[in-house]
Protein backbone atom coordinates (compact mmCIF):
# COMPACT_ATOMS: atom_id res chain seq x y z
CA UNK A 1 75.25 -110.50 12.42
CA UNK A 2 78.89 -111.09 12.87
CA UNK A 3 79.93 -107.28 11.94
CA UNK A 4 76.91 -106.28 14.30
CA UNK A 5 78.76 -108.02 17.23
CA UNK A 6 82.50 -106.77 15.92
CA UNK A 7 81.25 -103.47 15.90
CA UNK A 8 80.50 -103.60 19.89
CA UNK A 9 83.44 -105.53 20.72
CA UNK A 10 85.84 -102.61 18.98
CA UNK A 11 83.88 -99.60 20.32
CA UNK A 12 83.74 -98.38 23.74
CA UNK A 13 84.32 -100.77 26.53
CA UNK A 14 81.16 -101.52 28.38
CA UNK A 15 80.04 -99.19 30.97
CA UNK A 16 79.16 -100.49 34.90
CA UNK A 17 75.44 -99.70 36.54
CA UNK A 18 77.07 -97.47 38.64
CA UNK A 19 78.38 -94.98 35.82
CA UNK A 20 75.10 -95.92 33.61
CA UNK A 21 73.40 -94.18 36.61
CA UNK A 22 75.76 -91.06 36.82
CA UNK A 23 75.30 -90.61 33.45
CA UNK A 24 71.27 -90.65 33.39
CA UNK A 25 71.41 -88.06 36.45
CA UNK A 26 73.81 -86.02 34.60
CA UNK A 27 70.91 -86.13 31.76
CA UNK A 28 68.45 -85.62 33.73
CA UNK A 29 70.06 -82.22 35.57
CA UNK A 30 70.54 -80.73 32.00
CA UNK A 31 67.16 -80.81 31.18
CA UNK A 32 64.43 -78.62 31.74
CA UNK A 33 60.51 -79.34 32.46
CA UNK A 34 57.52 -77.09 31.23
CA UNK A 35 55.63 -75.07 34.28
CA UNK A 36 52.08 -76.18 35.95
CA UNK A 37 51.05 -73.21 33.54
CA UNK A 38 52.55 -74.53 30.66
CA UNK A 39 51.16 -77.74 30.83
CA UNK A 40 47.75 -76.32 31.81
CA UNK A 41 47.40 -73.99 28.75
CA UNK A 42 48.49 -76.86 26.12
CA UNK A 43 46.29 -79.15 27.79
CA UNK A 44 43.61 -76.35 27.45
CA UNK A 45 44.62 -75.64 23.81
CA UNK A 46 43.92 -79.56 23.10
CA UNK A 47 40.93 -80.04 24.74
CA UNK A 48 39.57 -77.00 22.21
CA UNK A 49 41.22 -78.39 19.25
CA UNK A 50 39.49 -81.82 19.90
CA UNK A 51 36.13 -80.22 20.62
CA UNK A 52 36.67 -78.35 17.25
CA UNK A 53 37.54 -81.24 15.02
CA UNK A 54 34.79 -83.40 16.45
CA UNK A 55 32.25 -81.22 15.70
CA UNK A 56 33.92 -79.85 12.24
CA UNK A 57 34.12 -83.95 11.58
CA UNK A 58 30.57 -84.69 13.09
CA UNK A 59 28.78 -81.47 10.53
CA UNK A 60 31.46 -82.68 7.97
CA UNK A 61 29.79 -86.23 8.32
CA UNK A 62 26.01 -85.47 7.98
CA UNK A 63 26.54 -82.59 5.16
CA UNK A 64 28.11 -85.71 3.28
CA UNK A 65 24.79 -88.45 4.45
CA UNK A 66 22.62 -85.47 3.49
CA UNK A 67 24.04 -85.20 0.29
CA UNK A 68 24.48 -88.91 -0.63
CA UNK A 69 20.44 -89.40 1.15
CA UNK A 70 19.63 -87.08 -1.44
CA UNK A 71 21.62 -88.16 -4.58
CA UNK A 72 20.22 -92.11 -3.60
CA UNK A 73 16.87 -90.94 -3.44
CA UNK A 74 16.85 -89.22 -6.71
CA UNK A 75 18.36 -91.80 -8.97
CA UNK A 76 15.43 -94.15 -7.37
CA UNK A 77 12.85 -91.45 -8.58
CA UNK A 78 14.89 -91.67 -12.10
CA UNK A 79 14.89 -95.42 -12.34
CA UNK A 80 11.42 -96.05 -10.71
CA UNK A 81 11.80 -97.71 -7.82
């Protein structure tokens, strides 16, 4: 803990709100946000993966209960019950 709190005390003085805010603007000016179009055709693109999986998972998920349905049903014909 003690080389945690020397390490702050010999770095970098501590910098005021005032410059913390310059800084964050400065930041926030070199960055760049998608278009409306951009965001509308990856939200598009994730709504059809989603769809996709679900129903991939959901066909996925009753092959498997078919199967197992099946396999539970014939080792009760084999043992007789």
């Amino acid at each position: 803990m003690a080389e945690a709190v020397n390490t702050l005390e010999g770095g970098k003085k501590k910098e005021g709100v005032g410059e913390f805010i310059r800084h964050t603007r400065e930041e926030l000016d070199r960055t760049t946000f998608p278009s409306s179009t951009d965001v509308r055709n990856t939200t598009i693109i994730v709504i059809i993966s989603v769809i996709f999986f679900a129903v991939y998972l959901f066909a996925i998920d009753n092959a498997w209960k078919y199967v197992l349905d099946g396999l539970a049903w014939l080792v009760n014909k084999i043992m007789g019950f």
